[in-house]
Protein backbone atom coordinates (compact mmCIF):
# COMPACT_ATOMS: atom_id res chain seq x y z
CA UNK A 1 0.00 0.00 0.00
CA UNK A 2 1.67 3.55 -1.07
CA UNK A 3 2.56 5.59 1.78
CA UNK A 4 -0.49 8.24 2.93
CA UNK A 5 -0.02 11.69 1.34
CA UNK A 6 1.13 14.67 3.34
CA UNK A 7 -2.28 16.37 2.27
CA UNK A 8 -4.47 13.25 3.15
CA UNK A 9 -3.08 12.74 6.65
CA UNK A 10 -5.56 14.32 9.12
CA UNK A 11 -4.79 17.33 10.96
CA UNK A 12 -4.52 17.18 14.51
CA UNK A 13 -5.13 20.31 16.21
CA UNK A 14 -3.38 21.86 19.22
CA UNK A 15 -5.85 21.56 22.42
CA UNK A 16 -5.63 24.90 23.95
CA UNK A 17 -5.50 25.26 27.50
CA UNK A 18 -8.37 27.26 29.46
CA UNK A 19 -6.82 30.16 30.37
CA UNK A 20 -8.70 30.49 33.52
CA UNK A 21 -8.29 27.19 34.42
CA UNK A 22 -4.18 28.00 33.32
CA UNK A 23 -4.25 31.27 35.50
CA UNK A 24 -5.80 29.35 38.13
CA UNK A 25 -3.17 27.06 37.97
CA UNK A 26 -0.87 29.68 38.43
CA UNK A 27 -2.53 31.15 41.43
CA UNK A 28 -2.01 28.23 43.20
CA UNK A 29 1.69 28.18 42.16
CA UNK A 30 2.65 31.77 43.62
CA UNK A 31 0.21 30.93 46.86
CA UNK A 32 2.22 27.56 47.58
CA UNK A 33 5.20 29.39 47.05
CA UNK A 34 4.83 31.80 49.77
CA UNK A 35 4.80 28.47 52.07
CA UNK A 36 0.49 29.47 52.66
CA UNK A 37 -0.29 26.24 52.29
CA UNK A 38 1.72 25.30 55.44
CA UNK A 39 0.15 23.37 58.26
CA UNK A 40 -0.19 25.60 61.77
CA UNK A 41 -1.07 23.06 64.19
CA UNK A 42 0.77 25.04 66.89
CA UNK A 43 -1.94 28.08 66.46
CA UNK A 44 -5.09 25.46 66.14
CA UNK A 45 -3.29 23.83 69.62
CA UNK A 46 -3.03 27.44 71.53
CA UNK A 47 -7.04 27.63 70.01
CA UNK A 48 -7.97 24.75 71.37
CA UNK A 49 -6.50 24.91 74.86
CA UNK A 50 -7.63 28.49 75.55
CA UNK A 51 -11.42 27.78 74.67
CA UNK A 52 -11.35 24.48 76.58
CA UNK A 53 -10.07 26.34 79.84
CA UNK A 54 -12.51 29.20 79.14
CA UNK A 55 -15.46 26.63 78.44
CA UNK A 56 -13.67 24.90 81.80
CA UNK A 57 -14.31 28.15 84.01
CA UNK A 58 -17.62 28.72 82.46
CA UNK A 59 -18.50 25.35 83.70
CA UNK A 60 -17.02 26.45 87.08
CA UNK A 61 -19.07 29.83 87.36
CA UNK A 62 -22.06 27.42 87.05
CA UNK A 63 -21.33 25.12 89.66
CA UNK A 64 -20.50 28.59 91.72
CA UNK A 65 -23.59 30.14 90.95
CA UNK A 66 -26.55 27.83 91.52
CA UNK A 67 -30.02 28.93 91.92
CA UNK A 68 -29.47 32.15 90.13
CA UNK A 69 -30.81 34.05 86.95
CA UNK A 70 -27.13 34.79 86.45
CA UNK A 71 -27.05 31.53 84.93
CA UNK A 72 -28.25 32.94 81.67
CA UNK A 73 -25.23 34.22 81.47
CA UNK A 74 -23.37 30.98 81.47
CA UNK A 75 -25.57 29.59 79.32
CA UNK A 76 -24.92 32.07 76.51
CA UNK A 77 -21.35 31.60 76.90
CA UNK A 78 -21.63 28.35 76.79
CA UNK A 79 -23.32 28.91 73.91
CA UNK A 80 -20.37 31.20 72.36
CA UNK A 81 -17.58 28.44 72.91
CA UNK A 82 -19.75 26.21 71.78
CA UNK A 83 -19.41 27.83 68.21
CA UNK A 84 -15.91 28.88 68.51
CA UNK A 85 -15.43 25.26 69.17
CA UNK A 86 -17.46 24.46 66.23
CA UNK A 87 -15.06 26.68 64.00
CA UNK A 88 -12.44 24.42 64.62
CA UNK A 89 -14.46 21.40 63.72
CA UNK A 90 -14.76 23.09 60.87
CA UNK A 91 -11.23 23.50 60.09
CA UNK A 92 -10.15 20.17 61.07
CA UNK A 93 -12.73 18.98 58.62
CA UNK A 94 -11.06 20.83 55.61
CA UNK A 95 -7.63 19.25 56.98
CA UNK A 96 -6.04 22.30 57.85
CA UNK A 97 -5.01 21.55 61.30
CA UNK A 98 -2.91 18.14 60.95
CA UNK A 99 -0.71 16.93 58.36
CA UNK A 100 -2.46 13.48 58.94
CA UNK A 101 -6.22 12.90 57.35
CA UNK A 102 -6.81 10.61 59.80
CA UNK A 103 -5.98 13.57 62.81
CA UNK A 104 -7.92 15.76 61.30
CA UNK A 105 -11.34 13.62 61.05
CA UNK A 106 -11.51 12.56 64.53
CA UNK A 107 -10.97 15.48 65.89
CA UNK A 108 -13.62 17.22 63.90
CA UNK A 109 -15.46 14.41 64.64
CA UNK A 110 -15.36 14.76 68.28
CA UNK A 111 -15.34 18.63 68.31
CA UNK A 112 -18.46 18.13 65.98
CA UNK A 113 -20.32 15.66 67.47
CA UNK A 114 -18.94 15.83 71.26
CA UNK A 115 -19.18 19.53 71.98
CA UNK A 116 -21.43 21.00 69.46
CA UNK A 117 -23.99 18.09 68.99
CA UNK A 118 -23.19 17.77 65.53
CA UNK A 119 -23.25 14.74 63.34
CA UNK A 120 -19.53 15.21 61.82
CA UNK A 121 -20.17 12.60 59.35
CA UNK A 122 -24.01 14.54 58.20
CA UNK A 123 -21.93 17.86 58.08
CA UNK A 124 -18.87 16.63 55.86
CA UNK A 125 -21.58 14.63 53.30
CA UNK A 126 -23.33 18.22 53.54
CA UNK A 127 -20.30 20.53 53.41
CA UNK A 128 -18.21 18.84 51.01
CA UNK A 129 -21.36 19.05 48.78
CA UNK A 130 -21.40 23.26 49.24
CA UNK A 131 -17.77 23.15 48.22
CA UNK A 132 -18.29 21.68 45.39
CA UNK A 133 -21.18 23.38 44.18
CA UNK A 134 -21.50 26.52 45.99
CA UNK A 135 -25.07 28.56 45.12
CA UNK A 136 -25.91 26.45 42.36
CA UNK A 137 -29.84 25.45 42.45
CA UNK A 138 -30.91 22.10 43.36
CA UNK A 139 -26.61 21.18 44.39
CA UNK A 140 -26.16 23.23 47.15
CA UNK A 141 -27.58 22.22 50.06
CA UNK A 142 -27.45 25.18 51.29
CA UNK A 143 -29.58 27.01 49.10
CA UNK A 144 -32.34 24.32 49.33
CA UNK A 145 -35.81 24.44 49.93
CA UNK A 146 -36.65 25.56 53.36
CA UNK A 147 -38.34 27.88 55.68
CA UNK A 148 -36.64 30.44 53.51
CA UNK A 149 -35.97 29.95 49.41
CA UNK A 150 -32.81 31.68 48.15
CA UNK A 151 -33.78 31.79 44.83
CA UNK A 152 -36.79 32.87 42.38
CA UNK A 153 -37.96 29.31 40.90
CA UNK A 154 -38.29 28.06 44.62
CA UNK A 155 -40.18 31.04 45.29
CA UNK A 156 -42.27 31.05 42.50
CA UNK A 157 -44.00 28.08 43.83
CA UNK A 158 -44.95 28.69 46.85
CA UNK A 159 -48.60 29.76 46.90
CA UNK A 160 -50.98 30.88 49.21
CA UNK A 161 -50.18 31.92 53.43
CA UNK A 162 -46.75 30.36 52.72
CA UNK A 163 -45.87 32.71 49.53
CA UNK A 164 -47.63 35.70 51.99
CA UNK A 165 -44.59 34.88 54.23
CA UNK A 166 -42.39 34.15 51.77
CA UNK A 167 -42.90 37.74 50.28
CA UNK A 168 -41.37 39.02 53.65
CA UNK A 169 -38.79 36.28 54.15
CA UNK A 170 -36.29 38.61 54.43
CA UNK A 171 -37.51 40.24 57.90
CA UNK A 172 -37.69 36.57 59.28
CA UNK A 173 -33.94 35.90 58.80
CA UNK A 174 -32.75 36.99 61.88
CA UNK A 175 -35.56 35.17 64.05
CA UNK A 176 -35.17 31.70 62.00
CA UNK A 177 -31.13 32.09 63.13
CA UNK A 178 -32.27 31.40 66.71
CA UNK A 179 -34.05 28.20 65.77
CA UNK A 180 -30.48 27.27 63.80
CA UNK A 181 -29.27 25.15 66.06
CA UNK A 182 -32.24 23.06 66.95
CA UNK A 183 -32.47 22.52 63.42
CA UNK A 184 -28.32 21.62 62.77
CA UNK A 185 -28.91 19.33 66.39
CA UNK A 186 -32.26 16.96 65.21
CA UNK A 187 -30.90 17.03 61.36
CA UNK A 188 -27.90 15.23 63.10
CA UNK A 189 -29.85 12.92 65.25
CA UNK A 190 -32.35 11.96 62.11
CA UNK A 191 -28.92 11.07 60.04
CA UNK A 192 -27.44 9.23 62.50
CA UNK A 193 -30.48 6.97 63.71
CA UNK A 194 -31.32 6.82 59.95
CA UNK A 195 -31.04 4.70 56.97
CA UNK A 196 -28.44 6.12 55.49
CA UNK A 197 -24.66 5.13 55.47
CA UNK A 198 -22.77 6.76 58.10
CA UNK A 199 -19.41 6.61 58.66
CA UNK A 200 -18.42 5.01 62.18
CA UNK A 201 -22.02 5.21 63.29
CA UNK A 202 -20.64 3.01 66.28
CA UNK A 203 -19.29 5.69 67.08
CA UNK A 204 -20.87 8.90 66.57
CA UNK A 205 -24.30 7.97 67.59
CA UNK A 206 -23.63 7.27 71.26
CA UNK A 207 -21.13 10.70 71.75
CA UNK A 208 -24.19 12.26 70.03
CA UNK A 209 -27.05 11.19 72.36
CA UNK A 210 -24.84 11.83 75.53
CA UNK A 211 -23.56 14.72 74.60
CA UNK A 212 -27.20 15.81 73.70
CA UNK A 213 -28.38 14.21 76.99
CA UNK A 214 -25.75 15.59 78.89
CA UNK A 215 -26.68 19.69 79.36
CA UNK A 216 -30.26 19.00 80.14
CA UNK A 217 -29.46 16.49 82.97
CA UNK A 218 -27.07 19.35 84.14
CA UNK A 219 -29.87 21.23 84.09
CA UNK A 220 -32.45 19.94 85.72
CA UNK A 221 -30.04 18.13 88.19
CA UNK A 222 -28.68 21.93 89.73
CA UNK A 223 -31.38 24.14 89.05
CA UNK A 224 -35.04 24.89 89.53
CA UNK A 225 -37.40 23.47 86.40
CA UNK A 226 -38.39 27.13 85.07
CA UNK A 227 -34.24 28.89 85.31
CA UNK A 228 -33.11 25.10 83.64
CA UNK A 229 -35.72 25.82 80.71
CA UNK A 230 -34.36 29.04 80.41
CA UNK A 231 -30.51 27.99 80.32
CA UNK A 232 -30.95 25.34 77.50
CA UNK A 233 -32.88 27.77 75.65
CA UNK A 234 -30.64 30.45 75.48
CA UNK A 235 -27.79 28.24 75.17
CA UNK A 236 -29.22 27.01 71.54
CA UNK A 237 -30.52 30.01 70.63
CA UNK A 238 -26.99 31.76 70.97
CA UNK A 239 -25.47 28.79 69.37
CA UNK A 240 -27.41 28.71 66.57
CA UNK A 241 -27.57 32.30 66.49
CA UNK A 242 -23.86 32.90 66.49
CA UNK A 243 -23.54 29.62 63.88
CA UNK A 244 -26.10 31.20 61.33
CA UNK A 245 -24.75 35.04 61.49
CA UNK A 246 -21.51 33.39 60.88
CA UNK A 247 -22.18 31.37 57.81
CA UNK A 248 -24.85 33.84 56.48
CA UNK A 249 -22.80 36.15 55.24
CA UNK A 250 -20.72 34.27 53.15
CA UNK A 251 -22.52 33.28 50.01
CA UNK A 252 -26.47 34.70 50.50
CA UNK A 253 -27.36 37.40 48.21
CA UNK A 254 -24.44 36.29 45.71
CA UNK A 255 -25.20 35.06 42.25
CA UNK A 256 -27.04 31.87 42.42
CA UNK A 257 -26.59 29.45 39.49
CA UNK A 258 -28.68 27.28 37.53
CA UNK A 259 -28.04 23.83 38.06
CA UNK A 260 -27.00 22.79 34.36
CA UNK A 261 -24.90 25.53 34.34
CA UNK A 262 -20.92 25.14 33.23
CA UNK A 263 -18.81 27.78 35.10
CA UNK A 264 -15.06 26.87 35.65
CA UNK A 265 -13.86 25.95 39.36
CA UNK A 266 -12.13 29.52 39.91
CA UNK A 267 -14.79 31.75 38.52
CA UNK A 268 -17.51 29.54 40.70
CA UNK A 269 -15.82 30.06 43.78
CA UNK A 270 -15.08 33.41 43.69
CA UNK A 271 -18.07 34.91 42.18
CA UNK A 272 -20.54 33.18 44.45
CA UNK A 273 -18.74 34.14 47.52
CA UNK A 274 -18.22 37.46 49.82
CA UNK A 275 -15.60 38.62 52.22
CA UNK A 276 -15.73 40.67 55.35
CA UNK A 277 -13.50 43.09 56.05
CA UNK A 278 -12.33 43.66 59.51
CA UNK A 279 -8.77 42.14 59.94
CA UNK A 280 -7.40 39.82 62.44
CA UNK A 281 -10.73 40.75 65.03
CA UNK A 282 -12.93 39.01 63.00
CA UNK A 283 -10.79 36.07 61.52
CA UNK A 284 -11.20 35.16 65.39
CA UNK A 285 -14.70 36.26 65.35
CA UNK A 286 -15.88 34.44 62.08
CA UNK A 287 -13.47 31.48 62.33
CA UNK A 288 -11.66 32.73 59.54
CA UNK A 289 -15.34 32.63 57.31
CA UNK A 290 -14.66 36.08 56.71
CA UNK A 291 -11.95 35.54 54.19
CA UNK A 292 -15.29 32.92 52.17
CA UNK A 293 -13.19 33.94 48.73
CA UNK A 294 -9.60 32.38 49.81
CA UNK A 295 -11.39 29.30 52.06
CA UNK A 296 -13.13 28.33 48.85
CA UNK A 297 -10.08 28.81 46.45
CA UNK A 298 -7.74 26.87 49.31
CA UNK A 299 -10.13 25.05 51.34
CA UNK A 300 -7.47 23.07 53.17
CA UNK A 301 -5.44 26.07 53.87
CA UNK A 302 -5.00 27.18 57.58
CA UNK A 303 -6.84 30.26 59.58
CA UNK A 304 -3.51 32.42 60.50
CA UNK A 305 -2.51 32.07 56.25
CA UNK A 306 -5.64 33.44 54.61
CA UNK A 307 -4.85 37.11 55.32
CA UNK A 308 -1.71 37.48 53.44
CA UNK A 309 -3.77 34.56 50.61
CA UNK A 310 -6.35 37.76 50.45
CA UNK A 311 -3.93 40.08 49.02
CA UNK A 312 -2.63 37.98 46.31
CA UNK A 313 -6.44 36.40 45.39
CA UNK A 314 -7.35 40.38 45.45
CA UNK A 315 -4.76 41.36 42.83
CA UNK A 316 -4.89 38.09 40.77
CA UNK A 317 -8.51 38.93 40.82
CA UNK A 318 -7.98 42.69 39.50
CA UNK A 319 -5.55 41.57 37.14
CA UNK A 320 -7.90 38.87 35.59
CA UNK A 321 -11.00 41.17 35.17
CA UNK A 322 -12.96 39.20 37.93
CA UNK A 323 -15.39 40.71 40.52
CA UNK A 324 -14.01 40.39 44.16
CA UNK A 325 -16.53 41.28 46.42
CA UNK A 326 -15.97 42.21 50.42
CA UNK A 327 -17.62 43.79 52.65
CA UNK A 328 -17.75 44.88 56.43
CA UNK A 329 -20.08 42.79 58.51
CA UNK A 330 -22.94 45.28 58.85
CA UNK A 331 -23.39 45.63 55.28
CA UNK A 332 -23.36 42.15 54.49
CA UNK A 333 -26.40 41.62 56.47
CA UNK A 334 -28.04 44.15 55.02
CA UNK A 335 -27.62 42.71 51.55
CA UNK A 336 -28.69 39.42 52.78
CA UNK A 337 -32.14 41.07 54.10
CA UNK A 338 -32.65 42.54 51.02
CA UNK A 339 -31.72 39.85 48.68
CA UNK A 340 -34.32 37.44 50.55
CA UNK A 341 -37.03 40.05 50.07
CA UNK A 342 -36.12 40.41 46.57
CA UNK A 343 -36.21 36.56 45.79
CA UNK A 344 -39.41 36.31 48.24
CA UNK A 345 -42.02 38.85 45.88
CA UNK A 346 -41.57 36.15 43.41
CA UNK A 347 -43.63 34.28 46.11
CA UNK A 348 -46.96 32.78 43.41
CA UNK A 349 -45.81 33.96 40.43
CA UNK A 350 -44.11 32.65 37.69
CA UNK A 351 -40.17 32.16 37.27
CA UNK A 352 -37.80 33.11 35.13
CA UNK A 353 -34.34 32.31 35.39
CA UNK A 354 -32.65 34.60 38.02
CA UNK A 355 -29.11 34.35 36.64
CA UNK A 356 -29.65 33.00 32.76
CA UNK A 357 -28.25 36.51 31.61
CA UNK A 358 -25.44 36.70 33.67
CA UNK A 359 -24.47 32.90 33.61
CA UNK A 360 -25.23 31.84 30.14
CA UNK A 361 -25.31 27.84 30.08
CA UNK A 362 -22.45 26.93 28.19
């Protein structure tokens, strides 16, 4: 058989890279570089120990106190360390803290599920599911379906007393936050005693139930039926409270995509999430949430690194034409309030795509 022609050979074309994906790429380059990808267990260790001796001598002003309104108090902080605590479950569950996987899961687990009465193994299958689809509809848990919708379809269906309320979701945000952590608690409980596979079950679901056993019998044990009522309210209503202002800010009121969409891993995380300003105050405040844009880029980077991360993600972002949005606390709120009122007079009506023109399905 005669040799194939130059001219009758096919033509195989060059693949050319994405250049997002490429500058991406490159992002993550300069950012290892500058060693930000470093563990800091010695910073998550001086964490740890000074909320367990301030949750300690809470503890200790309670056994002090007795029968005393004053115990409100307590509870509330209880409820405050609670979530601090919580942060760093949430940090060991992105592997930040150890260099060791297997470090890093059990003590999420037991921060999670020990102290915060958290299923650890419902929040990672929940969690890792935000990360990887942050704001986008029906892929995002948490975006879905609930006492409040985050986006127009969801509202659009809702008819009758429940689009009336709907309408005025936004003015409800603040009150559903104190019911957070009921909610966060029997989601837990349901997943654990559940069908579904959980990871060392064996585990978890006996920490769980004593730990969720463990502050009513407290309660009732040391002080009158009406003041231990009042404690384990407040205590869940700050912790949920506290949990929910935390997280809220982060991706509510950003773009919110359809769920067919095709946006590239850099331009999803960073135009679906917000920053707050503030500084080192509220990386200890927020856990480190405040810096959403850097946590999503480099979710397994450590608290103490995303500040100087910020910078460079800020002017990569300038440089590369793409919006970075930040702002202070306050604000953020506001633009949550307003966005859920926004979504919420779609409440009966019919929808139309809230995001079609600005992310085109490609």
């Amino acid at each position: 058989m005669a040799p194939t022609s130059t001219a009758e050979r096919p033509r195989i074309r060059a693949i050319q890279p994405n250049p997002v994906v490429h500058s991406y790429s490159e992002l993550l380059k300069k950012v290892r570089s500058e060693g930000l990808l470093e563990r800091r267990s010695g910073f998550y260790i001086w964490v740890f120990v000074a909320l367990m001796l301030l949750m300690a001598g809470t503890w200790l002003g309670f056994a002090m106190l007795g029968d005393s309104w004053y115990q409100l108090l307590i509870a509330a902080a209880v409820g405050i360390f609670c979530t601090q605590l919580s942060f760093l479950a949430h940090e060991a569950g992105h592997k930040q803290i150890f260099a060791s996987r297997r470090a890093n899961d059990w003590s999420a687990r037991l921060l999670a599920t020990g102290i915060a009465g958290i299923s650890y193994s419902w929040w990672e299958q929940k969690h890792g599911a935000h990360h990887n689809h942050p704001n986008v509809i029906n892929k995002d848990p948490d975006i879905r379906n609930n006492a409040l919708v985050f986006h127009t379809e969801a509202a659009a269906a809702r008819h009758g007393r429940l689009a009336f309320l709907t309408r005025r979701q936004g003015w409800f945000f603040f009150p559903l936050l104190a019911l957070l952590g009921i909610s966060l608690q029997f989601d837990s409980l349901r997943f654990v005693l559940g069908r579904e596979k959980v990871r060392h079950r064996w585990v978890e679901t006996p920490i769980l139930l004593a730990r969720l056993a463990a502050l009513p019998v407290l309660a009732f044990t040391f002080l009158p039926i009406g003041m231990a009522f009042a404690f384990l309210g407040v205590q869940i209503t700050v912790y949920g409270f506290y949990m929910g202002a935390s997280f809220a800010p982060n991706h509510k009121g950003m773009p919110v995509l359809p769920a067919d969409s095709r946006v590239d891993f850099l331009s999803r995380q960073v135009l679906t999430s917000r920053n707050i300003s503030g500084g080192r105050f509220m990386d200890f405040l927020l856990g480190g949430l405040n810096r959403q844009v850097e946590h999503h880029l480099f979710p397994d980077m450590a608290r103490p690194q995303l500040h100087r991360a910020a910078g460079i993600v800020r002017e990569f972002c300038a440089t590369h034409s793409i919006p970075y949005t930040e702002t202070t606390l306050m604000q953020s709120y506001g633009i949550v309030v307003r966005y859920l009122n926004e979504v919420g007079l779609s409440a009966g009506r019919g929808f139309d795509c809230p995001v079609a023109s600005t992310h085109g399905r490609r």
